[in-house]
Protein backbone atom coordinates (compact mmCIF):
# COMPACT_ATOMS: atom_id res chain seq x y z
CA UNK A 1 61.85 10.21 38.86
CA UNK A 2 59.15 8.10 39.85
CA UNK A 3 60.20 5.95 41.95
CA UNK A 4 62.97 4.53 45.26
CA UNK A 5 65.24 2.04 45.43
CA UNK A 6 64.45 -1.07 43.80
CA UNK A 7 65.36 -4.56 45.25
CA UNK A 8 65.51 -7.31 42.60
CA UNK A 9 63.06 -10.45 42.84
CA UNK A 10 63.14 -12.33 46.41
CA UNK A 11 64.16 -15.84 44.86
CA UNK A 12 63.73 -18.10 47.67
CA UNK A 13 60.24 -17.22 47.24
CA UNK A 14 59.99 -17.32 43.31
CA UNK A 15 61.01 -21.38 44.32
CA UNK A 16 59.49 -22.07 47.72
CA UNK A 17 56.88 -24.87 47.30
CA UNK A 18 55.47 -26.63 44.18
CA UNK A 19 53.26 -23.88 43.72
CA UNK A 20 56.46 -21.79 42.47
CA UNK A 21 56.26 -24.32 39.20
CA UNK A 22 53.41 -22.76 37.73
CA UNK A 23 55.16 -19.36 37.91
CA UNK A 24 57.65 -17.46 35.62
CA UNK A 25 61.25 -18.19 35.50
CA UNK A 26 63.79 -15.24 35.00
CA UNK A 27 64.52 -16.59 31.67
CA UNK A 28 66.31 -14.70 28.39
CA UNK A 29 62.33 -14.84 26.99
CA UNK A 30 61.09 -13.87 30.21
CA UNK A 31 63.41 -10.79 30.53
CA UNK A 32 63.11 -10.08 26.56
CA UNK A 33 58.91 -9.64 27.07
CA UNK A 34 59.21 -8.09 30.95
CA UNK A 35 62.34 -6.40 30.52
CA UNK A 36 63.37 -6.57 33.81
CA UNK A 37 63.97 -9.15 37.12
CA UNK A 38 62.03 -7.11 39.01
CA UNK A 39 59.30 -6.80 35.94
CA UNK A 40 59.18 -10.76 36.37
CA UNK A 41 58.70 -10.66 40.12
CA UNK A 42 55.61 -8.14 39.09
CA UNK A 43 54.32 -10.73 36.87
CA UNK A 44 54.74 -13.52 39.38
CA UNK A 45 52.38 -11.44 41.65
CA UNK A 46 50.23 -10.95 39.05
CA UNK A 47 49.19 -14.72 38.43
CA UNK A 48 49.11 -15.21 42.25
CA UNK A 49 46.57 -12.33 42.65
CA UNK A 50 44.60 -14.20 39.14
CA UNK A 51 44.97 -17.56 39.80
CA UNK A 52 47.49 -20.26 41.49
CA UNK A 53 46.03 -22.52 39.11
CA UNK A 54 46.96 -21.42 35.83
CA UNK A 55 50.52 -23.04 34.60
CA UNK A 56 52.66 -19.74 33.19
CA UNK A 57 53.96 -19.47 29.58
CA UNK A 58 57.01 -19.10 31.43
CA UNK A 59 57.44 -21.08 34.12
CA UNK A 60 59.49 -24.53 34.79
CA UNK A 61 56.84 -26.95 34.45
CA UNK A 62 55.37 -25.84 31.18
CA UNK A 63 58.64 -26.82 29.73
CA UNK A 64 58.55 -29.75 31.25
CA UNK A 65 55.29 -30.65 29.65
CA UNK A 66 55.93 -29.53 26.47
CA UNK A 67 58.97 -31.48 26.12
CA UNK A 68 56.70 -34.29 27.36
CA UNK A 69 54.13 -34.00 24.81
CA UNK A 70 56.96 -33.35 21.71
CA UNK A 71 58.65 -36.68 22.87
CA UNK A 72 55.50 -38.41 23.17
CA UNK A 73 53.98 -36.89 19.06
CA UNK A 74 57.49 -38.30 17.76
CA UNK A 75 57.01 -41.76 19.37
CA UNK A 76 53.50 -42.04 18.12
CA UNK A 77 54.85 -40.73 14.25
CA UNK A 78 57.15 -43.87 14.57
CA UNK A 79 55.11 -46.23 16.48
CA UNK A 80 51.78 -45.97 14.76
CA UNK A 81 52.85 -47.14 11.43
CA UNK A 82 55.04 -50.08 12.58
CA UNK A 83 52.44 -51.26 15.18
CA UNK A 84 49.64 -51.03 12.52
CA UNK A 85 51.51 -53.23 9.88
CA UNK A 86 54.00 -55.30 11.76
CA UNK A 87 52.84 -56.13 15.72
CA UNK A 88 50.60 -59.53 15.24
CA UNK A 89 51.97 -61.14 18.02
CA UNK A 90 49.82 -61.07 21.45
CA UNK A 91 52.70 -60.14 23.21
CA UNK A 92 53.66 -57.04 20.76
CA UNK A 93 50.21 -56.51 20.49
CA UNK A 94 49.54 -55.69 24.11
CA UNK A 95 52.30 -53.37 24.56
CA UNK A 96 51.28 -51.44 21.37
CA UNK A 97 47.97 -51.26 22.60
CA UNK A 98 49.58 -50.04 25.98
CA UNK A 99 51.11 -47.65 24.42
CA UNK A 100 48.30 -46.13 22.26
CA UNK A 101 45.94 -46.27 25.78
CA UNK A 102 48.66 -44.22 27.71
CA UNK A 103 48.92 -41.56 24.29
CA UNK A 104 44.86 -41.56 24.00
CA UNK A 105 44.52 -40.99 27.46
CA UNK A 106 47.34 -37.81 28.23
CA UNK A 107 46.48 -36.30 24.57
CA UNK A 108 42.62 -35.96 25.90
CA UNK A 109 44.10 -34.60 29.51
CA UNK A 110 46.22 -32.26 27.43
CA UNK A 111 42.99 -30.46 26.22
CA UNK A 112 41.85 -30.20 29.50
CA UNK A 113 45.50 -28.68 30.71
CA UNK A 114 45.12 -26.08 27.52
CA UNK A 115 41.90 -24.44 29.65
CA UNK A 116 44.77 -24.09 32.26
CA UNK A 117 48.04 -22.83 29.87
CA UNK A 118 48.66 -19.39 29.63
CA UNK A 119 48.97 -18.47 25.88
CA UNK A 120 51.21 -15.10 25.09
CA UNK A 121 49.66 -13.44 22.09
CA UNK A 122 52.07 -10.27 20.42
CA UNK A 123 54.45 -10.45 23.78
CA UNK A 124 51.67 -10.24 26.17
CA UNK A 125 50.45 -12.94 28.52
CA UNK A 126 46.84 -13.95 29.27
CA UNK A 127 46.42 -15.51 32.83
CA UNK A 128 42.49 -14.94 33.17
CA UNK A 129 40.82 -18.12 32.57
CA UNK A 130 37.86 -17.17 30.62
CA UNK A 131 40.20 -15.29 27.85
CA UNK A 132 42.19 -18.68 28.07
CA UNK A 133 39.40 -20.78 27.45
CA UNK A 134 37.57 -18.45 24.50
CA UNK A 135 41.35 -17.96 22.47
CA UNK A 136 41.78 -21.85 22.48
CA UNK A 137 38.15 -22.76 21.47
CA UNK A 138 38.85 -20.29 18.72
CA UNK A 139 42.00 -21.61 17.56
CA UNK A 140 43.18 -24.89 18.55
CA UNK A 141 40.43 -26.81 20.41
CA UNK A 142 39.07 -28.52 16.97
CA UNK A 143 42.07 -30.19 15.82
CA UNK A 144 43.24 -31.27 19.12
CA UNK A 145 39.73 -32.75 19.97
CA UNK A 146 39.66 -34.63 16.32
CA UNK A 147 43.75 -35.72 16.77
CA UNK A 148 43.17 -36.98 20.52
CA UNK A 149 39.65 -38.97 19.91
CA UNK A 150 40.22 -42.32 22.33
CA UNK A 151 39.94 -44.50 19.11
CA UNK A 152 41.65 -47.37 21.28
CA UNK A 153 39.53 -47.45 23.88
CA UNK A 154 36.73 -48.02 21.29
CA UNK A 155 38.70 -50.94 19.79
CA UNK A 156 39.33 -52.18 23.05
CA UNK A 157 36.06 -52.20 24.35
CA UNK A 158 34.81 -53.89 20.77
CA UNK A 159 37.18 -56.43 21.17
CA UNK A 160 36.04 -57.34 25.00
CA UNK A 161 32.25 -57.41 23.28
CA UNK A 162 33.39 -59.73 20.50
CA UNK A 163 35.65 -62.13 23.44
CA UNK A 164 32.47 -62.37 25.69
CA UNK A 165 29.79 -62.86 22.71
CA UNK A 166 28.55 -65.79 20.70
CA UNK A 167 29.21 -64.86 17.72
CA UNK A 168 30.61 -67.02 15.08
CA UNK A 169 33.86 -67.45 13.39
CA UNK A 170 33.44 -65.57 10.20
CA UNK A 171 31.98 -62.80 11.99
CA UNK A 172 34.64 -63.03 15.06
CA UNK A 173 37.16 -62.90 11.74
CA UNK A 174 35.78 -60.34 9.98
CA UNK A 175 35.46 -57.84 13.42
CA UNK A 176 39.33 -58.91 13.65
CA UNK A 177 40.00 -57.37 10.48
CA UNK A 178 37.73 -54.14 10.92
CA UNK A 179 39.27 -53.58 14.23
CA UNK A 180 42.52 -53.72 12.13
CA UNK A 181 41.43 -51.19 9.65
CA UNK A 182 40.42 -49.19 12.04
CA UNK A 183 43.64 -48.79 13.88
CA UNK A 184 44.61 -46.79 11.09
CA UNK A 185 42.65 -44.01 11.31
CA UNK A 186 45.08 -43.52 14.81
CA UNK A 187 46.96 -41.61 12.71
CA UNK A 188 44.69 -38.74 13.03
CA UNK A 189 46.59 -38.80 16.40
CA UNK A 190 49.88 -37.33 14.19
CA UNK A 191 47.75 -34.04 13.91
CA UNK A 192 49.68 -33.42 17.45
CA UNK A 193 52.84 -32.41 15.45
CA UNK A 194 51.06 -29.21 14.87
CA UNK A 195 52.17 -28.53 18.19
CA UNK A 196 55.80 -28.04 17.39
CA UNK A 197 55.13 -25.19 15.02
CA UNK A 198 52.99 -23.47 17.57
CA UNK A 199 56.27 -23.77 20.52
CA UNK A 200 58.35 -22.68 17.78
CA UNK A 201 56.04 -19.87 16.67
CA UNK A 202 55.59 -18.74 20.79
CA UNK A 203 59.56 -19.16 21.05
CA UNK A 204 60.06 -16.66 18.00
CA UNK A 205 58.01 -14.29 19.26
CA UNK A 206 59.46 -14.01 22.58
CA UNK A 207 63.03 -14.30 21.55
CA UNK A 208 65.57 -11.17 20.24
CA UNK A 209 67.78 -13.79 18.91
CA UNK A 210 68.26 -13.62 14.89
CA UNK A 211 65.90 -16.59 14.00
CA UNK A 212 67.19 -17.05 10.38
CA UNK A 213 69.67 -19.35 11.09
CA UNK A 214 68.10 -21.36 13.34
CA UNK A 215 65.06 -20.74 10.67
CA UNK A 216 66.88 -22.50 8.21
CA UNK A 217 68.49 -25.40 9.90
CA UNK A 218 64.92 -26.50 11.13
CA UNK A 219 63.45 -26.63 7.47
CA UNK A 220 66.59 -28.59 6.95
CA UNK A 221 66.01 -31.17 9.27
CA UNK A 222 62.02 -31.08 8.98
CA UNK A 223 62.84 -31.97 5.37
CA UNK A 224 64.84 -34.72 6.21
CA UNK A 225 62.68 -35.88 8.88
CA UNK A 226 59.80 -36.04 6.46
CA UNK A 227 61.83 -37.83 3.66
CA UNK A 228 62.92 -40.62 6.58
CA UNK A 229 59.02 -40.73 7.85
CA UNK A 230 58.20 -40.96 4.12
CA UNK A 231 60.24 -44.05 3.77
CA UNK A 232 58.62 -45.47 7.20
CA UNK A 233 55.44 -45.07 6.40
CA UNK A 234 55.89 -46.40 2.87
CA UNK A 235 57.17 -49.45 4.07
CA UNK A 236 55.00 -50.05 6.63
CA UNK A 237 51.90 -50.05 4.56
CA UNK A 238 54.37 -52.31 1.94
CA UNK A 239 53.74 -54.69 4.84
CA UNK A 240 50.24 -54.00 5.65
CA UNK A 241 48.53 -54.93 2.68
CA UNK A 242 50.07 -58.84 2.65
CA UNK A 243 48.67 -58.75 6.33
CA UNK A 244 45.18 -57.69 5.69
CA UNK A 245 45.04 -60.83 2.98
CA UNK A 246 46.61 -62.90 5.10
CA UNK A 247 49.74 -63.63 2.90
CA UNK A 248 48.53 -64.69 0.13
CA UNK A 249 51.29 -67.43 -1.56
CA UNK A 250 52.02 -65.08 -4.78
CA UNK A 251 52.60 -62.06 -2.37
CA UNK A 252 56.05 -60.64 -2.01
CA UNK A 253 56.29 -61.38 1.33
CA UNK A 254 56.11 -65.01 1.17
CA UNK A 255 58.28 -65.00 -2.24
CA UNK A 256 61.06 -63.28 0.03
CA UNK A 257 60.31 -65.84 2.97
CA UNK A 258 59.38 -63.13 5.68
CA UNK A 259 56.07 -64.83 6.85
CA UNK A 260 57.76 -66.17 10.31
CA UNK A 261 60.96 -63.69 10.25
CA UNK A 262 61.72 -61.24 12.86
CA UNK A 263 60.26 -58.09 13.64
CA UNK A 264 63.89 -56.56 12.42
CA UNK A 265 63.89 -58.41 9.36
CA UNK A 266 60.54 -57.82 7.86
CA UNK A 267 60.49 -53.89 8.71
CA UNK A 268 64.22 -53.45 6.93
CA UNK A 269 63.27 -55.74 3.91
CA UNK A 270 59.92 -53.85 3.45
CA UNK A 271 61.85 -50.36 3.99
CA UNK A 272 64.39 -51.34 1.72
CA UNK A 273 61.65 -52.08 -1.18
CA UNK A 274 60.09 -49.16 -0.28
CA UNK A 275 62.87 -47.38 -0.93
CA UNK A 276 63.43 -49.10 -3.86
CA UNK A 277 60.33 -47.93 -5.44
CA UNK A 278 60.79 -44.47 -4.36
CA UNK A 279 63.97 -43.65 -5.70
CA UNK A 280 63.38 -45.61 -8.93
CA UNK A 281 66.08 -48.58 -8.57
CA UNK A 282 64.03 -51.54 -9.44
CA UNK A 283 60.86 -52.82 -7.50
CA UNK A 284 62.58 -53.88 -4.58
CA UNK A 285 62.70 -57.79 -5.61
CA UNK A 286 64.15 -59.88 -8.12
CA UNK A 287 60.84 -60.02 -9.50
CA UNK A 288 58.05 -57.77 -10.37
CA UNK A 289 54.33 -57.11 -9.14
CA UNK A 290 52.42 -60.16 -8.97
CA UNK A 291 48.84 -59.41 -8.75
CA UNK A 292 46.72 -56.04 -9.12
CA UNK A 293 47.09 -55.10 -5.57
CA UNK A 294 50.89 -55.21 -5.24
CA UNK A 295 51.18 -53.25 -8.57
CA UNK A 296 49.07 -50.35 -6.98
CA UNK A 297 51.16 -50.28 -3.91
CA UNK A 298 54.51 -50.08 -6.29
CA UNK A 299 52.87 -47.59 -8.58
CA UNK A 300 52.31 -45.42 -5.09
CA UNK A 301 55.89 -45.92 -4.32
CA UNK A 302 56.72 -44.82 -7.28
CA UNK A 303 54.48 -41.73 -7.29
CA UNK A 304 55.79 -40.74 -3.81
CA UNK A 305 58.92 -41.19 -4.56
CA UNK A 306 58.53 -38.40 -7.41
CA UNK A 307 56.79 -36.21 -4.43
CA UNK A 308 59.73 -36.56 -2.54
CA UNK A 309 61.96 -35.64 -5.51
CA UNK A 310 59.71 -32.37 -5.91
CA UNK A 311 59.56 -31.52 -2.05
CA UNK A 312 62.92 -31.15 -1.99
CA UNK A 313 63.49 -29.34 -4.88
CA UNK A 314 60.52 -26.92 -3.97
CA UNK A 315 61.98 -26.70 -0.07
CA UNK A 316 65.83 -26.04 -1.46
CA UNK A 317 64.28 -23.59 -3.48
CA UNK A 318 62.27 -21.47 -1.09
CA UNK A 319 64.74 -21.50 1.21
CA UNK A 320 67.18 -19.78 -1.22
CA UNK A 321 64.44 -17.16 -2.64
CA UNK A 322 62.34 -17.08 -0.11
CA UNK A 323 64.26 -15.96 2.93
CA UNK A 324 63.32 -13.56 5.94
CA UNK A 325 63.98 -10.00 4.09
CA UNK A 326 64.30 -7.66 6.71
CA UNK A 327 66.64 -9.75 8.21
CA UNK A 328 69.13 -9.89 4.98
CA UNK A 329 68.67 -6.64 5.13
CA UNK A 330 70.09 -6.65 8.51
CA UNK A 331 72.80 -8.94 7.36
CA UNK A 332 74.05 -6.44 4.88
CA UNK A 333 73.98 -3.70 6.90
CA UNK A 334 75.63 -6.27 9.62
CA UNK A 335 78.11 -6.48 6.54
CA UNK A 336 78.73 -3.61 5.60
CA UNK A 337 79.62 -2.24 9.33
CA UNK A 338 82.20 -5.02 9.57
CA UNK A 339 84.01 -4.16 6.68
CA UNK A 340 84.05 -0.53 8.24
CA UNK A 341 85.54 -1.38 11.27
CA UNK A 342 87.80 -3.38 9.55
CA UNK A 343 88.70 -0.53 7.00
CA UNK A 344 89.09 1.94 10.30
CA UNK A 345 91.18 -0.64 12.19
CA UNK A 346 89.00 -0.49 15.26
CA UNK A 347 90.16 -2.74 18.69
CA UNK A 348 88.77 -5.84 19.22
CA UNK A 349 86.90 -4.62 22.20
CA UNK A 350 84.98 -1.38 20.33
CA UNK A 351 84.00 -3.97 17.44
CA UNK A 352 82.56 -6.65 20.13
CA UNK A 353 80.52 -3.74 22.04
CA UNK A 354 79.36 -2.01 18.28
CA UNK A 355 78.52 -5.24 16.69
CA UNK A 356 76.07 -6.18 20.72
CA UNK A 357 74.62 -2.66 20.39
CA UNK A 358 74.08 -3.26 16.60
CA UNK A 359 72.08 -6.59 17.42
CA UNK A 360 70.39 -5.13 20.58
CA UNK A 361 68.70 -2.37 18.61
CA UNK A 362 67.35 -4.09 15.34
CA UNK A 363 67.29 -7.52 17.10
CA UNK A 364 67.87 -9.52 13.79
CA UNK A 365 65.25 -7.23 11.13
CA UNK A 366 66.23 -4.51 9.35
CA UNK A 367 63.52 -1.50 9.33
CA UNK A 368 63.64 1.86 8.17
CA UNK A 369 61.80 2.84 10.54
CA UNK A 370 61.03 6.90 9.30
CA UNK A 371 60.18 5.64 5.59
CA UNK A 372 57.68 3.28 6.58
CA UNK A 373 56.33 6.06 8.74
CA UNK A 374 56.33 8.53 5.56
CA UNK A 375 54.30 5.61 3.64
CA UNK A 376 51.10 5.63 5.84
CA UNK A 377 49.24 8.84 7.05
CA UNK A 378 49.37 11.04 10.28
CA UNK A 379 46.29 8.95 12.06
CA UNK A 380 48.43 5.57 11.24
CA UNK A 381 51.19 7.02 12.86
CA UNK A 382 49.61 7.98 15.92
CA UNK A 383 47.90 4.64 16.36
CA UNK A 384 51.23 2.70 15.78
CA UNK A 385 52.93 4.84 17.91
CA UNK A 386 50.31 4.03 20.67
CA UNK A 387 50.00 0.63 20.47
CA UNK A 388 54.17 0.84 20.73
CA UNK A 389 54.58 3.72 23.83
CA UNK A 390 51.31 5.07 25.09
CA UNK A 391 51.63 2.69 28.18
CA UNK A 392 55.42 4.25 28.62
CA UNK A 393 54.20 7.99 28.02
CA UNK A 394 51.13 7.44 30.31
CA UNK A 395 53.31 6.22 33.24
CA UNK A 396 54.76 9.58 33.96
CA UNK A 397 52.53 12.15 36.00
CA UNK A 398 52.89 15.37 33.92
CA UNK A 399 51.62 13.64 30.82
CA UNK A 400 49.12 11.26 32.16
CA UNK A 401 45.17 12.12 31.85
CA UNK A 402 46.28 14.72 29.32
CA UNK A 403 44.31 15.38 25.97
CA UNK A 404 44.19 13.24 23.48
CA UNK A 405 46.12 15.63 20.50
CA UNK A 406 49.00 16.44 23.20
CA UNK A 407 49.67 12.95 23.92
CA UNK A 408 49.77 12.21 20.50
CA UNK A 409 51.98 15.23 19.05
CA UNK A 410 54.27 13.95 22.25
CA UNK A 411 54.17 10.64 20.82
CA UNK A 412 55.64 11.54 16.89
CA UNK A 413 58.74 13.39 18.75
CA UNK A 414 59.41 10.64 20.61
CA UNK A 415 62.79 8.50 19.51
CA UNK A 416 64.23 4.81 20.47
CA UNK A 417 67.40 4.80 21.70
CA UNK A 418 69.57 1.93 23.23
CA UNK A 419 71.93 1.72 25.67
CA UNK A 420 74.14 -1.08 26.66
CA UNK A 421 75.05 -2.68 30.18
CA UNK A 422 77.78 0.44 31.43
CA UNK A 423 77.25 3.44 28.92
CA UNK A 424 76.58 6.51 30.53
CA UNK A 425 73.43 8.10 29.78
CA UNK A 426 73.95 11.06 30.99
CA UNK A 427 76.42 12.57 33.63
CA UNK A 428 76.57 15.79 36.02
CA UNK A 429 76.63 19.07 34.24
CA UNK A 430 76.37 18.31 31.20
CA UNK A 431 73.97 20.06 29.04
CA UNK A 432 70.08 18.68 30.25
CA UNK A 433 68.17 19.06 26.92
CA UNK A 434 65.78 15.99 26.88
CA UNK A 435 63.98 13.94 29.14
CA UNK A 436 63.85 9.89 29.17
CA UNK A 437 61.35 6.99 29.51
CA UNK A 438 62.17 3.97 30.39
CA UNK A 439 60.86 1.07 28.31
CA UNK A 440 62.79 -2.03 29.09
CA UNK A 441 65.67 -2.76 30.96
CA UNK A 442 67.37 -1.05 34.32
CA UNK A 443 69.49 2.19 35.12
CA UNK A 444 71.02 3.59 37.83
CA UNK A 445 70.66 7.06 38.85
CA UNK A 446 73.39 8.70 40.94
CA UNK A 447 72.89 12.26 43.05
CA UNK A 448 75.08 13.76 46.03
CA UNK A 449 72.73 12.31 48.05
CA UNK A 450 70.60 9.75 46.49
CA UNK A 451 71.08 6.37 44.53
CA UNK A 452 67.98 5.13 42.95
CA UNK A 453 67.64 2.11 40.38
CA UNK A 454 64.83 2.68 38.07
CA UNK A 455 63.48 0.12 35.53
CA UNK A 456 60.26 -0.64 33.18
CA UNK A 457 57.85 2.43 33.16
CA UNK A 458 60.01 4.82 34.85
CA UNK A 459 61.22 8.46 33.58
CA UNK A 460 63.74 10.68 34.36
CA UNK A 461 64.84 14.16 32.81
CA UNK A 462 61.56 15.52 32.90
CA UNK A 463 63.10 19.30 34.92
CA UNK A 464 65.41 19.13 32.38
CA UNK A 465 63.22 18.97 29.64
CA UNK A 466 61.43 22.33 30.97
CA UNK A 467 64.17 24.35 32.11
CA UNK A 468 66.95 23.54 29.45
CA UNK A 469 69.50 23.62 32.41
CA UNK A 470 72.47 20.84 33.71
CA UNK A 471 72.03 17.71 34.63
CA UNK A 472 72.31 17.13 38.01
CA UNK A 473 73.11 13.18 38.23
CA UNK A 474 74.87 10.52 36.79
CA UNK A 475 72.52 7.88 35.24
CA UNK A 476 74.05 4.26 34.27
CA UNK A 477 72.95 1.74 32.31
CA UNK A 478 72.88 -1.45 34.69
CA UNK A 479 71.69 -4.07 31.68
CA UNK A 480 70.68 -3.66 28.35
CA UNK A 481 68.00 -0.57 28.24
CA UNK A 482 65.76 0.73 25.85
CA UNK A 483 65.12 3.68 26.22
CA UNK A 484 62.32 6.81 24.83
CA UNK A 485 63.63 10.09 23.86
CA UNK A 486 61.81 13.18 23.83
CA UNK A 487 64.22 16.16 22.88
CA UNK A 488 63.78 19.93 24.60
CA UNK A 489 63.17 21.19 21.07
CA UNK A 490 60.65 18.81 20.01
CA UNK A 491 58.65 19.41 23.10
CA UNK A 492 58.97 23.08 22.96
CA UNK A 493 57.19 22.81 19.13
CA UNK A 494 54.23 20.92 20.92
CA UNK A 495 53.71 23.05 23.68
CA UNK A 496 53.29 25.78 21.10
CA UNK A 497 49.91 24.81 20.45
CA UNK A 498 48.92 24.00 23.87
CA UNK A 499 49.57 26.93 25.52
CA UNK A 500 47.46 26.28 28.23
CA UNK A 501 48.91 23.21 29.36
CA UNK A 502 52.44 24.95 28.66
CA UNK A 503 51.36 27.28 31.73
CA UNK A 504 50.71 24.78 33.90
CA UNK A 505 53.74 22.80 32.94
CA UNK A 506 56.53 25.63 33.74
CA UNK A 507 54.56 26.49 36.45
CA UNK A 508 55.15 23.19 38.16
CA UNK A 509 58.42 22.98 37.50
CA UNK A 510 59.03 26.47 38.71
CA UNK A 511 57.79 25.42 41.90
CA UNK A 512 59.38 21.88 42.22
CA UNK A 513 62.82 24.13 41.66
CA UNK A 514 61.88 26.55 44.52
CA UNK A 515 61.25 23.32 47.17
């Protein structure tokens, strides 16, 4: 065993002072990635010793920015549209400009505050600044620098130029209208949505939860988010293009008597006809086009409409071919188990704990494991296997700084198990024929005169493994563990052809069992 006691996380001071914000929370993700409390603690000491500076994947007031920043995208997808087409008034106008100053101005601090974020990249967590600010200049710097370009600011300060200048009223009118025009290309802004694919992206890689479900109901309600947006944004430019020519007497906005309506009563009368078009009802009036320019804007109704009618026909599709397929193959298996323990009338009690360790071990995907092994060759192996254990393996003195083709012929015999919160892993005198590494989670270990609680990186079993005797203490799972086996057996065939370090091996434990 490698190591004492172990106390859990001191959490009064995880949360003394503001400064405990920018660390990691003991969270279901947190644990999932650290395995531990006392992992997380590790980790908190980690980005004190790197930087106090640098806001944690994990900790309280990410979330609270990124909620932030989702709540403010969505207001901009709805506000955008309506305050391009719709908000003429100078009272309207000045709190949508307000409102596009305040969204310019936190979507340019955001990039600064991505220099600062920790990003977690295949569970791990990068805290150094420098490998912060070279992963986000390589992946999202460019579209967050085009989507947050202070477009208002520009308009604003043209505007102030045109107030305070001589210039006449044609060319006053015509800056009017190209400051118009150009509050459209805001919607470059909407690029921010990308954002809620990369949250959910970070959230599915830290989670053990099976994500199909929740999967599914989020392409469910992105697809009818999209349809209602596509009606919005239909409608609004419906409105926009009577605005731009100043509402023009044949245009359907003056037929219909909106000119002076409300703000209410335009926006539902130009969804409506929007909708209209889309769906193929009628134009939206009791009359049809009446110049060139209104008859392209109801032919690209029309075309959208039969967009929408494919999008969701393509999504319903995919989503019924196209699932996850490990993780029906988990469902069948998840299937097929129930039925057994129905079949074998099992209690209610052994079904809960089968059906946790069942989910706890293949964590939603379905992989067989040995015949994807047998499909690549011996050097694959060995490189999967140490990008998967080597850091558990190398934790453990009597294997550490060894050669290269031991660590790797250890490595092939080792074998996953799992163990859930209470199952005894092993117990006094019963036969000691493999050893144990730690990977995740906690266990307690139980002598006549010891009690030790060992977690992430920690071994025990190793005299065993050796001497093939009986175990001499009780060792408890005290959470969910996962857990590396290596069997007597197996490490007898590896020792056979390193018989040098075989030597030194029994030697060592010959002495350890004389002390």
């Amino acid at each position: 065993m490698n190591r004492s006691l172990l106390t859990g996380p001191n959490n009064e001071t995880m949360t003394r002072g503001w400064r405990s914000l920018f660390l990691p929370r003991v969270t279901k993700q947190s644990l999932h990635v650290y395995g531990s409390e006392a992992a997380v603690q590790k980790e908190c000491d980690r980005q004190r010793e790197t930087s106090s500076w640098v806001i944690h994947p994990f900790s309280a007031i990410r979330n609270y920015y990124i909620l932030l920043m989702l709540v403010l995208t969505f207001l901009n997808l709805l506000a955008i549209p309506i305050g391009i087409a719709f908000l003429d008034s100078e009272h309207h106008f000045r709190a949508w400009e307000i409102f596009n100053l305040f969204s310019d101005t936190v979507f340019v601090l955001d990039i600064l505050v991505n220099f600062r974020m920790g990003v977690i990249t295949d569970q791990k967590v990068i805290l150094q600044p420098k490998e912060i600010r070279h992963h986000y200049l390589k992946s999202w710097f460019a579209l967050d620098l085009i989507s947050a370009f202070p477009l208002d600011y520009i308009i604003l300060i043209a505007k102030s130029f045109e107030e305070h200048s001589d210039t006449s009223s044609f060319s006053a009118s015509k800056l009017v209208r190209v400051i118009m025009f150009a509050r459209i290309f805001s919607l470059a802004r909407l690029l921010r949505v990308s954002k809620l694919w990369r949250f959910f992206t970070e959230w599915e890689q830290v989670s053990n939860a099976n994500m199909e479900a929740v999967r599914l109901i989020l392409r469910i309600m992105g697809l009818f988010l999209m349809i209602l947006l596509l009606c919005h944004w239909n409608g609004c430019i419906q409105f926009l293009v009577p605005v731009l020519q100043e509402f023009p007497e044949h245009s359907w906005v003056v037929r219909e008597n909106l000119t002076n309506a409300t703000l209410g009563e335009q926006y539902s009368v130009a969804v409506f006809r929007a909708l209209s078009h889309m769906i193929g009802i009628s134009y939206g009036s009791a009359e049809p086009p009446s110049d060139e320019t209104e008859l392209w804007i109801v032919m690209t109704s029309m075309v959208s409409g039969a967009l929408m009618y494919t999008m969701m026909v393509a999504s319903i599709a995919a989503m019924m071919t196209n699932g996850d397929a490990p993780a029906k193959a988990f469902r069948s298996k998840m299937s097929q188990l129930e039925d057994y323990m129905t079949y074998r009338k099992l209690p209610r009690e052994l079904r809960t704990r089968i059906c946790n360790y069942f989910q706890a071990r293949h964590q939603g995907k379905w992989f067989d494991e040995e015949d994807i092994f047998k499909l690549v060759s011996r050097p694959l192996r060995e490189e999967i296997l140490n990008v998967r254990c080597a850091n558990v393996l190398n934790s453990v003195p009597m294997f550490r700084n060894r050669d290269a083709n031991f660590s790797n012929a250890v490595l092939l015999k080792l074998r996953r198990e799992v163990f859930q919160e209470g199952d005894l892993i092993t117990h006094p005198n019963a036969p000691g024929d493999r050893m144990f590494f730690v990977e995740r989670g906690r266990v307690l270990v139980t002598t006549a005169t010891v009690q030790a609680e060992l977690c992430d990186g920690d071994c025990f079993g190793e005299l065993c493994l050796l001497n093939k005797g009986h175990c001499t203490a009780m060792v408890q799972a005290t959470s969910l563990v996962r857990l590396y086996s290596l069997s007597a057996g197996s490490f007898e065939e590896v020792l056979q052809g390193f018989p040098e370090i075989r030597e030194e091996l029994y030697q060592t434990a010959h002495e350890r069992l004389r002390v």
